[in-house]
Protein backbone atom coordinates (compact mmCIF):
# COMPACT_ATOMS: atom_id res chain seq x y z
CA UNK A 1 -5.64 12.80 -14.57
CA UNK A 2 -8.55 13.40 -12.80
CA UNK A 3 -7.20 13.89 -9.36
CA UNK A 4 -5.91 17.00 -10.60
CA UNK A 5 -9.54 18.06 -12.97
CA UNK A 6 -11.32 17.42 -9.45
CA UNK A 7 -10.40 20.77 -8.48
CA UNK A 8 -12.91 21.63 -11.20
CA UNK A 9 -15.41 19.53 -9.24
CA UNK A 10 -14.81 21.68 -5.97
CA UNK A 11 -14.74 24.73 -7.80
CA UNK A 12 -17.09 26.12 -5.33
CA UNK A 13 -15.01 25.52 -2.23
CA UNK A 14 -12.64 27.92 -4.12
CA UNK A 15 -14.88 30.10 -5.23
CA UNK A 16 -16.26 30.50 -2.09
CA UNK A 17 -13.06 30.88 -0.18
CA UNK A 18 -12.43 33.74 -2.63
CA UNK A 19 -15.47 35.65 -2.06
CA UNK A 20 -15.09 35.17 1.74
CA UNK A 21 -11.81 36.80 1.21
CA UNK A 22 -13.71 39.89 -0.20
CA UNK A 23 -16.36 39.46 2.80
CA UNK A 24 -13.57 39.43 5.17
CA UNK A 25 -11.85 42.72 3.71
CA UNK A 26 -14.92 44.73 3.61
CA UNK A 27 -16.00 44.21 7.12
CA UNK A 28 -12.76 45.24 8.37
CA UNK A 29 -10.67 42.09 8.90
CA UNK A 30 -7.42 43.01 7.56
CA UNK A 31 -4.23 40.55 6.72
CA UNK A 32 -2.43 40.46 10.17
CA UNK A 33 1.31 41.21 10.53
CA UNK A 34 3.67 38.09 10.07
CA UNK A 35 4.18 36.06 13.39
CA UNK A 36 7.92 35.30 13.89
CA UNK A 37 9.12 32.60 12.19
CA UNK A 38 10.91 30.45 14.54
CA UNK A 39 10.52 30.29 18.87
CA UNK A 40 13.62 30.61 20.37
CA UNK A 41 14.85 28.88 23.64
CA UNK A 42 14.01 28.61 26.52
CA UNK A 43 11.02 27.11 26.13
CA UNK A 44 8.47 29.58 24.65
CA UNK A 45 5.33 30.90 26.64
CA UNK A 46 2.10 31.89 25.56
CA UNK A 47 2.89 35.13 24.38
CA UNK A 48 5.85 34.00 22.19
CA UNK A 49 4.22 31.07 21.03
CA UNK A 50 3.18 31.29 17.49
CA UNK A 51 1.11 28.77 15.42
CA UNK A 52 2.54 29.55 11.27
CA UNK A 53 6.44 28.92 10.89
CA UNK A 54 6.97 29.63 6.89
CA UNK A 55 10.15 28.39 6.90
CA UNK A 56 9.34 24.77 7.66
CA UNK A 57 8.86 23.65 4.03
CA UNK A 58 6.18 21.11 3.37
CA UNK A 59 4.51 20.96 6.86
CA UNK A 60 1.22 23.11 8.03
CA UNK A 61 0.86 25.66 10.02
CA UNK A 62 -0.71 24.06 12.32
CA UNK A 63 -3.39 21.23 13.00
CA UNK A 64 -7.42 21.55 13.71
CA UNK A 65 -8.82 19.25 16.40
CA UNK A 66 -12.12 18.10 17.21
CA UNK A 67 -12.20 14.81 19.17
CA UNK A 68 -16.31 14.80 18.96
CA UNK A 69 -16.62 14.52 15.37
CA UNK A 70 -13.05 12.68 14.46
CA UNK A 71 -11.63 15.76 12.94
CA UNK A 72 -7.71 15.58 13.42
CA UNK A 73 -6.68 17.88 9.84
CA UNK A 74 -3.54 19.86 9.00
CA UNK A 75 -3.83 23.56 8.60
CA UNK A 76 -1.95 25.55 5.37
CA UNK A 77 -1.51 28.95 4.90
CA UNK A 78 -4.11 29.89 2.12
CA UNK A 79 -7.16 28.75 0.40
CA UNK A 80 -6.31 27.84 -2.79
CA UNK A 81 -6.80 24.37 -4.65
CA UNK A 82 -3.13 23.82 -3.44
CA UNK A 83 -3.74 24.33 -0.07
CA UNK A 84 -7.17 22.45 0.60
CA UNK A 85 -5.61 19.73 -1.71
CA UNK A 86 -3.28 19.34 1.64
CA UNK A 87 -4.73 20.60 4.42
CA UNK A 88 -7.82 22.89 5.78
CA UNK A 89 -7.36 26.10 4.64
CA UNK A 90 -6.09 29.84 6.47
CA UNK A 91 -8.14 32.92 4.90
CA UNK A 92 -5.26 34.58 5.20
CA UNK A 93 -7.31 38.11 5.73
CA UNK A 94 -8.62 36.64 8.94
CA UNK A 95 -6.07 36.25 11.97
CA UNK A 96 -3.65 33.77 13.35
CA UNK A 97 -4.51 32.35 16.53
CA UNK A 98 -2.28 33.99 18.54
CA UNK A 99 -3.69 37.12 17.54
CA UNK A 100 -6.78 39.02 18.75
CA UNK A 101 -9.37 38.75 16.21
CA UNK A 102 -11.47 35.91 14.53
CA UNK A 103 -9.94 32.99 12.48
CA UNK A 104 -11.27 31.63 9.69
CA UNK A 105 -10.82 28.42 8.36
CA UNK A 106 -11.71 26.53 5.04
CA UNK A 107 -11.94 23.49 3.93
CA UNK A 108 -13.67 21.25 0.94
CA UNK A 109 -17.41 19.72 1.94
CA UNK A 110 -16.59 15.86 1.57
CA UNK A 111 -13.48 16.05 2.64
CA UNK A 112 -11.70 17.11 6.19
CA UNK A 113 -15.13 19.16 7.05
CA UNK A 114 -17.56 16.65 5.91
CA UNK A 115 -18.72 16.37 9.86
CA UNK A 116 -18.29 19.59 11.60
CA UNK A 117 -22.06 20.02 10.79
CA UNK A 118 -22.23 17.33 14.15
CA UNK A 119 -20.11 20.02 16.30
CA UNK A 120 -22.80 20.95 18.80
CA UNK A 121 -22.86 24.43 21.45
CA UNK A 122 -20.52 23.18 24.54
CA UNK A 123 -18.09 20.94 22.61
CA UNK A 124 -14.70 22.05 21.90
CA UNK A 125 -12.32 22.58 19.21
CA UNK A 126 -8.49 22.76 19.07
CA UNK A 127 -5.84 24.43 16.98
CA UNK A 128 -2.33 22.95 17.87
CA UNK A 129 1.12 24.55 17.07
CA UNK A 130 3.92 23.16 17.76
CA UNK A 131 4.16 24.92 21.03
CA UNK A 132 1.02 25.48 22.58
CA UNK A 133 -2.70 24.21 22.42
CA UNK A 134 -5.55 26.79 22.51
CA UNK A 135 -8.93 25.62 22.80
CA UNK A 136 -12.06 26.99 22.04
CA UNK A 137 -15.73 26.04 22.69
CA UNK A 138 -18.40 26.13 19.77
CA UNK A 139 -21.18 28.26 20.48
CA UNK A 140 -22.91 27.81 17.27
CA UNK A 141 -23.20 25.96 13.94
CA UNK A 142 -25.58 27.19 10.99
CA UNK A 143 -26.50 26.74 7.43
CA UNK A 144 -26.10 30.40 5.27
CA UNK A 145 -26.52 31.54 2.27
CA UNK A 146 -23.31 31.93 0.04
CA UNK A 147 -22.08 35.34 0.43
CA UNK A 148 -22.80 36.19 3.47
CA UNK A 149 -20.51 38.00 6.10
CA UNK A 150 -18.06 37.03 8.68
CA UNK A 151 -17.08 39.88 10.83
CA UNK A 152 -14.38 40.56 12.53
CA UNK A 153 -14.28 40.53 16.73
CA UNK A 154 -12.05 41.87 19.18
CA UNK A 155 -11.25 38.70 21.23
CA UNK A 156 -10.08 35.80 19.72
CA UNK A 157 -12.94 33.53 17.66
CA UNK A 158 -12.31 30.60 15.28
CA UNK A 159 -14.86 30.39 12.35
CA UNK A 160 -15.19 27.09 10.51
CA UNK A 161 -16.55 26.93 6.54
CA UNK A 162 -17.32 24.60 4.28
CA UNK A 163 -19.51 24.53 1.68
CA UNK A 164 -23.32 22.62 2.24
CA UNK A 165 -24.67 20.27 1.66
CA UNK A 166 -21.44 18.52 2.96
CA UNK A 167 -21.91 15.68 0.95
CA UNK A 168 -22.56 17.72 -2.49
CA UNK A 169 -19.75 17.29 -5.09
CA UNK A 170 -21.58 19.90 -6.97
CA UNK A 171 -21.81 24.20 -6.69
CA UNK A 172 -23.53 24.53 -3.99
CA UNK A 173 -25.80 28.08 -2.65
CA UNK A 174 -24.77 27.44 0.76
CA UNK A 175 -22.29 27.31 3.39
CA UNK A 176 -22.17 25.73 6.64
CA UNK A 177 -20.65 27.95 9.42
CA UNK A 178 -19.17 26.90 13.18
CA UNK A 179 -18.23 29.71 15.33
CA UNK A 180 -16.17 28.50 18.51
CA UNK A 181 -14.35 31.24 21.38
CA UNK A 182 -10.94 30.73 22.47
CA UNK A 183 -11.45 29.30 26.32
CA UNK A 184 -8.14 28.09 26.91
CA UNK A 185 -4.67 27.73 26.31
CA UNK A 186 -1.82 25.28 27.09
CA UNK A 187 1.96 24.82 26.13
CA UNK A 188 2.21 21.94 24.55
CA UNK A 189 5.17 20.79 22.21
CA UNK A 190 3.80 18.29 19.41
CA UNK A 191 5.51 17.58 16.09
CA UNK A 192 3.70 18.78 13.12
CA UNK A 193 3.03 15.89 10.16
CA UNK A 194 3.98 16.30 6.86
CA UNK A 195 1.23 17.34 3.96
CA UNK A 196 0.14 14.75 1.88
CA UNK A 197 -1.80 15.41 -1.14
CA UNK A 198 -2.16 12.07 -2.68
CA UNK A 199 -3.19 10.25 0.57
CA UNK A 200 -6.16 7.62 0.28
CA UNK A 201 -5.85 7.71 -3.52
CA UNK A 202 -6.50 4.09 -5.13
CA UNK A 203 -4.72 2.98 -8.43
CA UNK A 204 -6.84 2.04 -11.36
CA UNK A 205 -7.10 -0.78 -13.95
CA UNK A 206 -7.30 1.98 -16.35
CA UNK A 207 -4.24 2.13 -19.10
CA UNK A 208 -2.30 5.27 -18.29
CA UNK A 209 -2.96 6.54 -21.62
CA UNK A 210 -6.59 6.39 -20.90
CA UNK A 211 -6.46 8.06 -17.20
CA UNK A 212 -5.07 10.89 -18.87
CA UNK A 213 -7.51 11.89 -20.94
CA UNK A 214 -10.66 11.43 -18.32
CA UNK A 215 -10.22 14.78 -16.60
CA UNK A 216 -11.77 16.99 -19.56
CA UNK A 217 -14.18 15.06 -20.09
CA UNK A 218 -15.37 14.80 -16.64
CA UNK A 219 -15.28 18.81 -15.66
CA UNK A 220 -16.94 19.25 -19.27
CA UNK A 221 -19.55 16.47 -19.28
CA UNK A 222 -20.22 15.48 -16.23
CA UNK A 223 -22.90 17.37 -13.63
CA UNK A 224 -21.79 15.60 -9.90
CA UNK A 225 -24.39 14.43 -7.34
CA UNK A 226 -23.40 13.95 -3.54
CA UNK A 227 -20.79 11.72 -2.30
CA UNK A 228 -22.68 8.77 -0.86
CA UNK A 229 -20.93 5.82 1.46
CA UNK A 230 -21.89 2.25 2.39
CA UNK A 231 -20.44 0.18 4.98
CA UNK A 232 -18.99 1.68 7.94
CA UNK A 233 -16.54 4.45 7.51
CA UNK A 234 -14.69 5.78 10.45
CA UNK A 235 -15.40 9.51 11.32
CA UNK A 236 -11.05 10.05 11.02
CA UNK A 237 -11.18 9.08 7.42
CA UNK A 238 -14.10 10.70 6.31
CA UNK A 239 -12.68 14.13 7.77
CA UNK A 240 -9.74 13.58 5.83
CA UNK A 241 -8.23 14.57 1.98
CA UNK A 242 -8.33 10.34 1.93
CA UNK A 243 -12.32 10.21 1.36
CA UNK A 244 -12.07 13.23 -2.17
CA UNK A 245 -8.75 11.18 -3.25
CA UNK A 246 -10.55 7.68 -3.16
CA UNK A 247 -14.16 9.55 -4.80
CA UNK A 248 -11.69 10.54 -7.53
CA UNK A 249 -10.27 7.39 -8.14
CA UNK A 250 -14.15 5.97 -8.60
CA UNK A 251 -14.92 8.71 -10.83
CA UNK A 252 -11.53 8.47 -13.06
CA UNK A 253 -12.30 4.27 -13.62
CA UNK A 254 -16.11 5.36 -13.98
CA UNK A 255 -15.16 7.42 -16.96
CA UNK A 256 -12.26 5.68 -18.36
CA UNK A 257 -13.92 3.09 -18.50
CA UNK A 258 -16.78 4.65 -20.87
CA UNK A 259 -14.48 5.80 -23.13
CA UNK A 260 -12.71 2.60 -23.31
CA UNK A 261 -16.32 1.13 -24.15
CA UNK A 262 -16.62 3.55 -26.52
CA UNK A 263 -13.76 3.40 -28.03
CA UNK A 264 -11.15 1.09 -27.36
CA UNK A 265 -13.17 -2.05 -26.88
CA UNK A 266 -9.88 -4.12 -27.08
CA UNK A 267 -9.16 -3.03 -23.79
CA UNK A 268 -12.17 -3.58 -22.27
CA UNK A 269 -10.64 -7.07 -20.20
CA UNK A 270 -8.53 -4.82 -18.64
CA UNK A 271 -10.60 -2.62 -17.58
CA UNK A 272 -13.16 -4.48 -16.25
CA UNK A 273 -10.88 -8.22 -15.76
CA UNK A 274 -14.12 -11.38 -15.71
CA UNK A 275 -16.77 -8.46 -17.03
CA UNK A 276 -18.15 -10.00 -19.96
CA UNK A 277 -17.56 -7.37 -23.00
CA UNK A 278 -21.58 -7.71 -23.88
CA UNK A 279 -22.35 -6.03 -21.15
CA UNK A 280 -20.69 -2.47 -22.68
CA UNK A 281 -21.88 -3.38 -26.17
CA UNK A 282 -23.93 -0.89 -27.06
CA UNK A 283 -21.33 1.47 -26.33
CA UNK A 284 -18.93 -0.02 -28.89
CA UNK A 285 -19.16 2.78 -31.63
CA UNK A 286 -21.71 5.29 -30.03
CA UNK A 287 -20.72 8.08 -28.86
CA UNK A 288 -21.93 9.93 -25.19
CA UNK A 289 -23.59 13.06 -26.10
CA UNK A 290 -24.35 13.82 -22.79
CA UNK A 291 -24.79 13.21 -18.95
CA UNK A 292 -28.40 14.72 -19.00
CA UNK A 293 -28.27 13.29 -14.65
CA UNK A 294 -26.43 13.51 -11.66
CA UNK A 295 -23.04 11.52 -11.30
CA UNK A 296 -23.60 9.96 -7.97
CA UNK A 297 -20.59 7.74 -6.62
CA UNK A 298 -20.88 5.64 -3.80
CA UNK A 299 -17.87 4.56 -1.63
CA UNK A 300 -17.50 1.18 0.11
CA UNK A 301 -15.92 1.92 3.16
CA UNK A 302 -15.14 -0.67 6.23
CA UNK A 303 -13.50 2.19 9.17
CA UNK A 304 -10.58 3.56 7.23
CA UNK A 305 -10.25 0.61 4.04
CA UNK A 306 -11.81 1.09 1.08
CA UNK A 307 -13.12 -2.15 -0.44
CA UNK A 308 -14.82 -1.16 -3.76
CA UNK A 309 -17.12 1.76 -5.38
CA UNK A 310 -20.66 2.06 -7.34
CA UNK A 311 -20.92 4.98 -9.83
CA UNK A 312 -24.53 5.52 -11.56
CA UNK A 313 -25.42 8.32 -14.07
CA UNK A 314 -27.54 8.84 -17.24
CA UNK A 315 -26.17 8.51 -20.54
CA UNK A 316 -27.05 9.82 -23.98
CA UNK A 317 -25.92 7.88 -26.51
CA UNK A 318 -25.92 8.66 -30.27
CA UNK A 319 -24.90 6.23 -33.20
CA UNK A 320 -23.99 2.44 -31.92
CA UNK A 321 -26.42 -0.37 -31.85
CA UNK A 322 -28.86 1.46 -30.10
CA UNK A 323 -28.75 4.84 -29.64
CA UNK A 324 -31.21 6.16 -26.58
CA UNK A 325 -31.01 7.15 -23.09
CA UNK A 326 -29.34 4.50 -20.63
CA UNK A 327 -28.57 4.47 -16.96
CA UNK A 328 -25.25 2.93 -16.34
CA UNK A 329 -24.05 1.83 -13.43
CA UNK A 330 -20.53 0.70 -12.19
CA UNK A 331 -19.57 -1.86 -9.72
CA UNK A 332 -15.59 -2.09 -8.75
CA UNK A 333 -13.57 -3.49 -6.00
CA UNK A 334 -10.25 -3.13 -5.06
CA UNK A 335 -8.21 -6.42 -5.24
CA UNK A 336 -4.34 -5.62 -4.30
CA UNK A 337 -4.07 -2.80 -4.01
CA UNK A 338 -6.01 -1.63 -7.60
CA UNK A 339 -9.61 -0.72 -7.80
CA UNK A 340 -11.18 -2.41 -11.20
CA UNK A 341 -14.39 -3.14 -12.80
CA UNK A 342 -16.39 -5.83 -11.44
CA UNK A 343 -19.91 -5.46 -12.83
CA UNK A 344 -21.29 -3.25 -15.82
CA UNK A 345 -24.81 -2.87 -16.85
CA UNK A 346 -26.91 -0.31 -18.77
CA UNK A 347 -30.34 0.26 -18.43
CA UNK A 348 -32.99 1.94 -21.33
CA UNK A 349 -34.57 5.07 -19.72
């Protein structure tokens, strides 16, 4: 399925957690000691308050606030495809919170950091445990070359990442990097949510047997563009795992539904349900040699509902009808619950 060949998609976001790992280590930040793993009563105070509890099994660590740009996302210990599937991510050579020392924190462009490019100097950032609040005020945001350092401090910093442009769904050369000091902290007691991977995720029209073989050919064929929306999404659900999961969903029907053109013509009606089979004709014994153009999906969004998706790319096609170069481009909309095909067309280049 592709939901899980998207990780191939954000490849960067991993492979640039991994190489800040490396940054991390060289300039000195070192893997802290565990924090306890529970707080015992009575109440706990500031000191005794810490933010990762491993033994809670399937919630985060903690949560990530910022109430200027809508981003309310769970934090996971690591920065693997596992964790920022879930949750923003802990570089787990950087420090906790409650610790002296900076903390870094990762998370997928498109996804729960597609905004914190809006953070501006003055505006303020929380990370929530289940005990205590500490805030801290961003004192810069800044695009920088892949690669490049984050150092250590003696007082307590929170570093945000992501990779930029924060709408690419490609490898990008860049990050984009907020840097926030700790100005306060509060006891608070607030419940922490459970993860959910698969949230925003739309079903298909696609046979089952057909979503399962999209994935390769998506991560083999396939160069990605940005992650564009129209409509009006909220600022909550596009700093969320809910905008990637839905952008997967487009891309999956997107290219099950070429191979279904290609090769299972049959099923074309359910595919695309009212979308006259002439209009994938000339895909009806060609075969896609390749995807010589971006793959640039476009999400319908009205605040937190998604209503339908656009997917345009160039084709080449060899054999068929009429073998050439073709845009195609996808229309769908979701109807119950399912996102299907509504329009088809392809265009000689």
């Amino acid at each position: 399925m592709i939901l899980a060949s998207i990780a191939g998609f954000y490849v960067h976001s991993d492979t640039g957690a991994a190489a800040l790992r490396r940054q991390l280590a060289a300039s000195g930040v070192t893997t802290p000691a565990s924090s306890p793993s529970s707080v015992s009563a009575p109440p706990p105070t500031i000191s005794t308050c810490h933010p990762y509890d491993p033994t809670v099994a399937g919630k985060p660590a903690g949560l990530v606030e910022a109430p200027s740009v809508g981003l309310d996302a769970p934090v996971a210990q690591g920065d693997a495809q596992s964790q920022l599937a879930d949750a923003v991510g802990h570089v787990t050579a950087s420090s906790w919170p409650d610790q002296a020392g900076t903390t870094v924190l990762v998370a997928h462009d498109i996804s729960w950091f597609s905004r914190i490019d809006h953070l501006r100097p003055g505006q303020r950032v929380a990370f929530v445990s289940r005990c205590a609040t500490r805030w801290y005020t961003v004192t810069s945001g800044r695009i920088v070359r892949a690669g490049s350092p984050v150092y250590n401090t003696t007082t307590p910093r929170l570093v945000l990442v992501t990779c930029y442009p924060l709408d690419a769904l490609f490898l990008t050369s860049e990050r984009y990097e907020v840097t926030a000091v700790l100005t306060k902290v509060t006891l608070t007691r607030r419940p922490l949510p459970t993860l959910t991977t698969s949230a925003g995720r739309l079903p298909t029209s696609l046979p089952a047997s057909v979503a399962a073989e999209v994935g390769p050919r998506v991560t083999t064929t396939a160069p990605l563009g940005r992650l564009l929306y129209a409509g009006a999404p909220s600022a909550a659900w596009s700093e969320s795992n809910r905008s990637i999961n839905a952008a997967g969903s487009a891309l999956e029907l997107y290219f099950g539904a070429l191979q279904v053109a290609e090769r299972s013509p049959s099923l074309w009606s359910q595919v695309a349900p009212g979308v006259p089979a002439a209009g994938a004709a000339l895909l009806d014994g060609a075969t896609v040699t390749g995807v010589p153009g971006a793959v640039t999906p476009t999400l319908h969004v009205q605040g937190s509902t998604v209503t339908g998706a656009t997917v345009t790319s160039t084709v080449d096609l060899a054999g068929g009808p009429d073998p050439g170069t073709y845009t195609v481009t996808m229309t769908a909309s979701v109807h119950a619950g399912r996102l299907s095909v509504t329009g088809w067309q392809l265009t000689s280049r």
